[in-house]
N, C-alpha and C. Protein backbone atom coordinates (compact mmCIF):
# COMPACT_ATOMS: atom_id res chain seq x y z
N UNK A 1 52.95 118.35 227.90
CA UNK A 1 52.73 117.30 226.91
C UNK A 1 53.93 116.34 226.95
N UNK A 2 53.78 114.77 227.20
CA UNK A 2 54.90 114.24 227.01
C UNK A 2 55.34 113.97 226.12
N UNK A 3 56.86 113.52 225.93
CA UNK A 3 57.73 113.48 224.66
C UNK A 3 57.64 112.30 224.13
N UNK A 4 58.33 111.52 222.67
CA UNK A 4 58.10 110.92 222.16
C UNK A 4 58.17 109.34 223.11
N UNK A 5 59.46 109.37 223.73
CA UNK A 5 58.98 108.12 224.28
C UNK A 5 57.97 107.76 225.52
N UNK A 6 58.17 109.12 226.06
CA UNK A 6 56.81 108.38 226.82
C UNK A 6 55.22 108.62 226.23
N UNK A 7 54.98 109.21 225.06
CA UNK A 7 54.02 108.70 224.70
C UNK A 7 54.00 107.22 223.92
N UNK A 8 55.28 106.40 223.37
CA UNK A 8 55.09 105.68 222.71
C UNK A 8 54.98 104.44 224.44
N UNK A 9 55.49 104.76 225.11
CA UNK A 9 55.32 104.13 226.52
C UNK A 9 53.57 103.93 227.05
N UNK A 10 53.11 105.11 227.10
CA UNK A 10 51.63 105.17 226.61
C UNK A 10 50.87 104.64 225.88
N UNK A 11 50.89 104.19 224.87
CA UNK A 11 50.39 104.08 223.88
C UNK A 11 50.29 102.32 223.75
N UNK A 12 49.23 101.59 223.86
CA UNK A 12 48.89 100.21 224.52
C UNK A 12 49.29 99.50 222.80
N UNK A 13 49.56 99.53 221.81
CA UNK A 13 49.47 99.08 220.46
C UNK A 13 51.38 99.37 219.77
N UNK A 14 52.03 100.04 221.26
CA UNK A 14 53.26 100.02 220.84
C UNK A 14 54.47 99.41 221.72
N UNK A 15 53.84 99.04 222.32
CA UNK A 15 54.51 97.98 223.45
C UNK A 15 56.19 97.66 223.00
N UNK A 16 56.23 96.74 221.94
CA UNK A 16 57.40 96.13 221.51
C UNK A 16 58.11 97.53 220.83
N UNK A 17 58.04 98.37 219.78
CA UNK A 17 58.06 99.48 219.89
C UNK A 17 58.85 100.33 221.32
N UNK A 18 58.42 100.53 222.26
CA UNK A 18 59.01 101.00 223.35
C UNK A 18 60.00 99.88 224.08
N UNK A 19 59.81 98.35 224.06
CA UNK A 19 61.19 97.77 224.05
C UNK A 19 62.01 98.12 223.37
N UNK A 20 61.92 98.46 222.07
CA UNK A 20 63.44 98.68 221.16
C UNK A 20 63.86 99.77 221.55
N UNK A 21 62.92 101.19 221.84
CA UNK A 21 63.47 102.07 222.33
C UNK A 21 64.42 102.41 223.62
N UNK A 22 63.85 101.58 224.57
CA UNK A 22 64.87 101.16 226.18
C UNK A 22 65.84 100.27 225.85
N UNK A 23 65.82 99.51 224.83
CA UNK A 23 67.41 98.66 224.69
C UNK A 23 68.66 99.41 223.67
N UNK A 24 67.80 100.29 223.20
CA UNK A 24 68.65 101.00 221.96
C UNK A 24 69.24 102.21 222.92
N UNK A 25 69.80 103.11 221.81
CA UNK A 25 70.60 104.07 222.38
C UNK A 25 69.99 105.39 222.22
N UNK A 26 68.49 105.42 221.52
CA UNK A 26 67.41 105.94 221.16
C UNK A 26 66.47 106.46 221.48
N UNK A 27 66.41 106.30 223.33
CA UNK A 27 65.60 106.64 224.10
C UNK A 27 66.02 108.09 224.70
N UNK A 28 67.51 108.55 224.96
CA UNK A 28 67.71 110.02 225.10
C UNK A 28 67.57 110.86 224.24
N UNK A 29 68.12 110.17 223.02
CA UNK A 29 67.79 111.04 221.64
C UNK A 29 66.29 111.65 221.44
N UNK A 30 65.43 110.45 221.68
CA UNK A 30 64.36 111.04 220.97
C UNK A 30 63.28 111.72 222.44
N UNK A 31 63.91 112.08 223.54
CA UNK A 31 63.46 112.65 224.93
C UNK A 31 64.48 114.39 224.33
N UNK A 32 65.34 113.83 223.13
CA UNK A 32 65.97 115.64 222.93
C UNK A 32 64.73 116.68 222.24
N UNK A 33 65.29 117.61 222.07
CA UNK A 33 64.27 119.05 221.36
C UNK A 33 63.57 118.47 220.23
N UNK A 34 63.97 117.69 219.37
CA UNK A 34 63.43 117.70 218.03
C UNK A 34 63.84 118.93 217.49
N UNK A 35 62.46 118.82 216.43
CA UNK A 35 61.33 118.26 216.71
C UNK A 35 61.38 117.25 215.29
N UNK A 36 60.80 115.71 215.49
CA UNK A 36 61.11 114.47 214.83
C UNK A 36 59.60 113.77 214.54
N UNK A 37 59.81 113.20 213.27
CA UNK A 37 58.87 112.47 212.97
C UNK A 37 59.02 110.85 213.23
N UNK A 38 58.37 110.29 213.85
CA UNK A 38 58.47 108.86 214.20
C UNK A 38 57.65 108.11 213.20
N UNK A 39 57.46 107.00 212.44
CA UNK A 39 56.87 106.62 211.58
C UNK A 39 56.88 105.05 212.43
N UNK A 40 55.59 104.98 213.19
CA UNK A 40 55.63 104.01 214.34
C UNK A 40 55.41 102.65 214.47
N UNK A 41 56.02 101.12 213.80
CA UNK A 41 55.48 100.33 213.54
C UNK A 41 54.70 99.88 215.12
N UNK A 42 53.40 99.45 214.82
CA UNK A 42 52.56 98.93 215.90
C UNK A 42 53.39 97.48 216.29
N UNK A 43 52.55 96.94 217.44
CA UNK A 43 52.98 95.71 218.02
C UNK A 43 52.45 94.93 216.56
N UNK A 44 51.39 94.76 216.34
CA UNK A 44 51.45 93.71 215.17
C UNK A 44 52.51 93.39 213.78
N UNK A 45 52.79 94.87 213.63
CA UNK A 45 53.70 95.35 212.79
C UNK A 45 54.84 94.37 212.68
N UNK A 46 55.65 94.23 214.10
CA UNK A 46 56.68 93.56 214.31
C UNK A 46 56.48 92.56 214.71
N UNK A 47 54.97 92.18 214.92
CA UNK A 47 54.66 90.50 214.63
C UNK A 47 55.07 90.01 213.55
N UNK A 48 54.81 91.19 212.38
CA UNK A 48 54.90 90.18 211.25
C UNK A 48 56.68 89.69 210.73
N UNK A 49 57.52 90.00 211.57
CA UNK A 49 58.73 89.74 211.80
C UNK A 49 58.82 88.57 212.30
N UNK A 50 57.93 88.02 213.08
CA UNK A 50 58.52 86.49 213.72
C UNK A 50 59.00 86.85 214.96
N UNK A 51 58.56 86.48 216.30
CA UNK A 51 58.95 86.51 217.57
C UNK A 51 60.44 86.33 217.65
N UNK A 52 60.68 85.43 216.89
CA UNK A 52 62.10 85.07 217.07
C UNK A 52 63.19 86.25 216.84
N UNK A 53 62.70 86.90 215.25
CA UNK A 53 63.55 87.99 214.96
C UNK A 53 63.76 88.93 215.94
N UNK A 54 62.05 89.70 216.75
CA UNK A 54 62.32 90.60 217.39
C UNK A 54 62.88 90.60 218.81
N UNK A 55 63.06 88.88 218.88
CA UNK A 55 63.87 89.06 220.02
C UNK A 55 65.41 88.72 220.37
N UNK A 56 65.80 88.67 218.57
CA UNK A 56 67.15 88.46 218.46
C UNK A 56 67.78 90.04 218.40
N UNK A 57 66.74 91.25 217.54
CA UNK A 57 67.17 92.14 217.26
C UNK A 57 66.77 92.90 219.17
N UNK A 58 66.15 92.65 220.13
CA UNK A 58 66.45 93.13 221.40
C UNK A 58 67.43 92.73 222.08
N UNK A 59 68.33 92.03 221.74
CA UNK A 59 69.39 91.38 222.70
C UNK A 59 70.41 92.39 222.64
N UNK A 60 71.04 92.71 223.95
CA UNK A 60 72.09 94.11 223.96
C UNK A 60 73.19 93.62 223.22
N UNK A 61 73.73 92.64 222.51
CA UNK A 61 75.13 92.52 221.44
C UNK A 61 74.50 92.77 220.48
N UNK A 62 73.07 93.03 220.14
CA UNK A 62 72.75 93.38 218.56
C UNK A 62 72.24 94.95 218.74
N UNK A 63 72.62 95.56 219.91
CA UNK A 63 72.05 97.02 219.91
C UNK A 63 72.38 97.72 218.92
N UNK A 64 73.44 97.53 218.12
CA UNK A 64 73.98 99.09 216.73
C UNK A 64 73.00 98.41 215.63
N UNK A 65 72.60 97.27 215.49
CA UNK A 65 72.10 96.56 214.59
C UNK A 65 69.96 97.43 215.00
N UNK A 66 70.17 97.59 216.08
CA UNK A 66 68.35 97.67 216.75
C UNK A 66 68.64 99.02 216.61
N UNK A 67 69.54 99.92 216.67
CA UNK A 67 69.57 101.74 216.64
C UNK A 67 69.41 101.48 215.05
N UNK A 68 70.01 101.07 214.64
CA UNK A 68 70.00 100.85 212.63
C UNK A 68 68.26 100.99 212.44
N UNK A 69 68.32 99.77 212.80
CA UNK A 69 66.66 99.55 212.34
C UNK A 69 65.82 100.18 212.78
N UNK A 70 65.89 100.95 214.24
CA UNK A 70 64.70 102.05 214.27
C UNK A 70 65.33 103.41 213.99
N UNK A 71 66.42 104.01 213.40
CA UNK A 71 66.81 105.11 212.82
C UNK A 71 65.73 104.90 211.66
N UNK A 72 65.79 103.88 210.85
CA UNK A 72 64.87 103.84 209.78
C UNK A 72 63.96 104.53 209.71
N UNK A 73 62.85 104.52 210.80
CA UNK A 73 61.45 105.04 211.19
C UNK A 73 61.46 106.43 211.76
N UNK A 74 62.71 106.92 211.65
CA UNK A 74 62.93 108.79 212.34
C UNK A 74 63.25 109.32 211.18
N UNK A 75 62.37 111.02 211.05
CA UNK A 75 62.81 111.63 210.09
C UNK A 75 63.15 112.55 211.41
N UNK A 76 64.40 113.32 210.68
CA UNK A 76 65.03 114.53 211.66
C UNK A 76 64.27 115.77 211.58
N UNK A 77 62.56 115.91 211.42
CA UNK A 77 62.21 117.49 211.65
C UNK A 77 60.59 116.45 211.45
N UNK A 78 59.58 117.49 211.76
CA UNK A 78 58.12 117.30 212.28
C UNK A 78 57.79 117.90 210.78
N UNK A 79 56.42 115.90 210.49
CA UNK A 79 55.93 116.35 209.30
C UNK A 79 54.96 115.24 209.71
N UNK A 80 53.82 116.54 209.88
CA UNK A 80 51.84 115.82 209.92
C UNK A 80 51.54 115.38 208.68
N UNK A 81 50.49 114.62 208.91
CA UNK A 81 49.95 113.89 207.96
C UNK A 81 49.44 114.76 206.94
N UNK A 82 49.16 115.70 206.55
CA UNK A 82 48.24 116.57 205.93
C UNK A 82 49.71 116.97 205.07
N UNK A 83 51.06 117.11 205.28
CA UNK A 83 52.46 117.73 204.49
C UNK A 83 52.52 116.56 203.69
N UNK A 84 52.29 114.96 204.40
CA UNK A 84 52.60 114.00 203.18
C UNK A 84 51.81 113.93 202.02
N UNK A 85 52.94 114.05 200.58
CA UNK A 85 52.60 114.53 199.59
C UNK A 85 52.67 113.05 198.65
N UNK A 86 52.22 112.56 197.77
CA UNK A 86 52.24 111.63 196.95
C UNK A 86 53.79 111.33 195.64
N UNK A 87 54.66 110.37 196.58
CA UNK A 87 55.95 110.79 195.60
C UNK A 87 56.42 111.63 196.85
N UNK A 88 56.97 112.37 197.94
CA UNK A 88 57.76 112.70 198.49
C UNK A 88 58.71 111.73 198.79
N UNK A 89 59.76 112.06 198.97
CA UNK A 89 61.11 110.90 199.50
C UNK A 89 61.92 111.82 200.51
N UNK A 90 61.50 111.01 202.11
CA UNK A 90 61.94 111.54 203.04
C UNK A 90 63.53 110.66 203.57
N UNK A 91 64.02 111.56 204.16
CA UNK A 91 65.48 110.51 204.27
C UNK A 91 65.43 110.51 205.96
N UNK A 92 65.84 109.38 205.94
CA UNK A 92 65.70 108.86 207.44
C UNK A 92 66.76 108.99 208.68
N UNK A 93 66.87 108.95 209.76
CA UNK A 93 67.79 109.11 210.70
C UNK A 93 69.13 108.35 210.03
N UNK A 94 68.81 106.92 209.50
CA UNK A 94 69.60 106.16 209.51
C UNK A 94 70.26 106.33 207.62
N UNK A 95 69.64 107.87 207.31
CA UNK A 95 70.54 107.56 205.81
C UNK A 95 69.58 107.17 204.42
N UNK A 96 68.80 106.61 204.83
CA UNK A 96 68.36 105.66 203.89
C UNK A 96 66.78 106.69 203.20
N UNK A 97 65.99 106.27 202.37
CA UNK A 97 65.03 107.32 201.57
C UNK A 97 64.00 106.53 201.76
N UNK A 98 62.79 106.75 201.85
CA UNK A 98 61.47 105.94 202.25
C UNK A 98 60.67 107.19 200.96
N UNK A 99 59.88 106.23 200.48
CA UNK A 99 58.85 107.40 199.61
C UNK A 99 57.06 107.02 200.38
N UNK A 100 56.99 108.53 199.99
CA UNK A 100 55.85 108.54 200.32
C UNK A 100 54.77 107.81 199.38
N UNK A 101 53.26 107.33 199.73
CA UNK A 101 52.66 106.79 198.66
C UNK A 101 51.24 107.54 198.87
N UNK A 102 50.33 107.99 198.42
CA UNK A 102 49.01 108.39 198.62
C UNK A 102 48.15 107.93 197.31
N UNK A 103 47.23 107.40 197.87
CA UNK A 103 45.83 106.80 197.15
C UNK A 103 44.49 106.54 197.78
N UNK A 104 44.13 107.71 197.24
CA UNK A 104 42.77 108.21 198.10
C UNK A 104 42.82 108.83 199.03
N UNK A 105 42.29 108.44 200.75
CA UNK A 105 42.82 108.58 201.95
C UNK A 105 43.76 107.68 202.47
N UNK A 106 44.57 106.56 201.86
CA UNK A 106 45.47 105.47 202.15
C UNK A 106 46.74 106.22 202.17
N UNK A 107 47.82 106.58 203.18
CA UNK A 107 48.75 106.95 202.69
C UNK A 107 50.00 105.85 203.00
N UNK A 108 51.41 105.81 202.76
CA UNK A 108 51.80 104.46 203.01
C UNK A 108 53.26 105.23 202.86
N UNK A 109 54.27 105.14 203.92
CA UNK A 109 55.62 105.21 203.85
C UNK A 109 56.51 103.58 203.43
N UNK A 110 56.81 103.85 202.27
CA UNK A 110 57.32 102.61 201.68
C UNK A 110 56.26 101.54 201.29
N UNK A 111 56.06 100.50 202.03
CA UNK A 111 54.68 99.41 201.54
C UNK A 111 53.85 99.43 203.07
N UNK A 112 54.48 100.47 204.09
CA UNK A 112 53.58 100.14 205.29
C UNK A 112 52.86 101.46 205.32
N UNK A 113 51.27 101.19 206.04
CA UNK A 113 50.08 101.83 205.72
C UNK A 113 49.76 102.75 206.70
N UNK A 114 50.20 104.13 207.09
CA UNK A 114 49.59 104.74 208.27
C UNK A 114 48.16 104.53 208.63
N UNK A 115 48.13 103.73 209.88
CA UNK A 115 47.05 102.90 210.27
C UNK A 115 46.56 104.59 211.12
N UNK A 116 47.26 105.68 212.37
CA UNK A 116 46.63 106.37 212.70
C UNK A 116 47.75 107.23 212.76
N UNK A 117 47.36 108.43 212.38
CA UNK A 117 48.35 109.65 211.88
C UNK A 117 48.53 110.26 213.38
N UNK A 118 49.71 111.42 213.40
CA UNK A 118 49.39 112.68 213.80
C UNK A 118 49.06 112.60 215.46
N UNK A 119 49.58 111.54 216.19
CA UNK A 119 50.07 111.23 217.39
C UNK A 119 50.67 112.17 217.81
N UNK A 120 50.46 113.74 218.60
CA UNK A 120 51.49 114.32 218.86
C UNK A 120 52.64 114.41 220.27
N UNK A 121 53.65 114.63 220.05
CA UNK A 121 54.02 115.21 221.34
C UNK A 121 54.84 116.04 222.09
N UNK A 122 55.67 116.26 222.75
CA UNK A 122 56.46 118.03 222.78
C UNK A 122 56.93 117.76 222.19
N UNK A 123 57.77 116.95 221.28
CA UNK A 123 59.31 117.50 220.68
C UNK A 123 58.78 116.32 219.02
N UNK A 124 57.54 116.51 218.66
CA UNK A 124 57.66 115.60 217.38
C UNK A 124 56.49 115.06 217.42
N UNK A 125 56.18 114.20 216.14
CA UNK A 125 54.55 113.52 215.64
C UNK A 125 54.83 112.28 215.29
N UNK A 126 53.84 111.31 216.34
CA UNK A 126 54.14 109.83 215.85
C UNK A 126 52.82 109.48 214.55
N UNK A 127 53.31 108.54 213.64
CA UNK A 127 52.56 108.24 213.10
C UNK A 127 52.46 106.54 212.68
N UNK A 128 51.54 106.10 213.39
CA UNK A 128 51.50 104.30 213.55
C UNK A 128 51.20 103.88 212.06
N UNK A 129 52.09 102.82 211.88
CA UNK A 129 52.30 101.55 210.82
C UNK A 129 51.85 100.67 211.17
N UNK A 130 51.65 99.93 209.65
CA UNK A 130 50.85 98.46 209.80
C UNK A 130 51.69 97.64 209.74
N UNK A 131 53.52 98.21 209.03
CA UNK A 131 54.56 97.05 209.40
C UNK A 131 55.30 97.73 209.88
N UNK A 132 56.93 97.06 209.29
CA UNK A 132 57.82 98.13 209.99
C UNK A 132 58.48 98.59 208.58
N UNK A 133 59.49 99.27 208.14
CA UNK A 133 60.35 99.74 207.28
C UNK A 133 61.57 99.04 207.36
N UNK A 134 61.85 98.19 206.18
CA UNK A 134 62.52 97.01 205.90
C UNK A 134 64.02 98.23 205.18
N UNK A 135 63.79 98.80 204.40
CA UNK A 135 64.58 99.56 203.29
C UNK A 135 66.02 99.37 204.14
């Protein structure tokens, strides 16, 4: 089974996504054991950033600034969709607390909407966003 980045390499809806991962410092890390939760903004996701942003935040003098911002989207241990609880507050690679939201079958880390859960792969579970995690 491949590991997180080459399934996010795989994966035709995460394109820009796997740029940040090859310019960051993020790509051996998350090829380690885990096992890690990825909370995955899609390519549209980081549309809604503005072309411009995401290609100021890929430029290699803003790399600690691009590890920042996708630490955001890593929790340090494997948690499927079925563990997210309504009101959980998971803390992120980068420090920071994202809460969980559930209503109905809608579940939502912070204000972005797990569009498709439970992506797995050896070392961790991706789970695709409709934005990215601003916090």
């Amino acid at each position: 089974m491949p590991n997180i980045p080459e399934v996010v390499r795989n994966e035709k809806t995460l394109k820009t996504l796997d740029k940040g991962v090859t310019a960051s410092s993020l790509g051996k890390f998350l090829r380690g054991r885990g096992p890690y939760t990825v909370f995955a903004p899609s390519d549209s996701a980081f549309n809604k950033l503005g072309k411009d942003n995401v290609e100021e935040l890929l430029k290699p003098e803003n790399k600690l600034r691009l590890d920042e911002f996708l630490n955001r989207h890593i929790i340090g241990h494997r948690i499927n969709f079925k563990d997210l609880k309504d009101g959980d507050k998971l803390k992120t690679m980068a420090g920071k607390e994202v809460t969980v939201t559930v209503k109905g079958k809608k579940v939502s880390i912070d204000s972005a909407v797990i569009l498709i859960p439970d992506v797995q792969s050896s070392n961790g579970v991706i789970h695709k966003l409709d934005s990215v995690l601003i916090n």
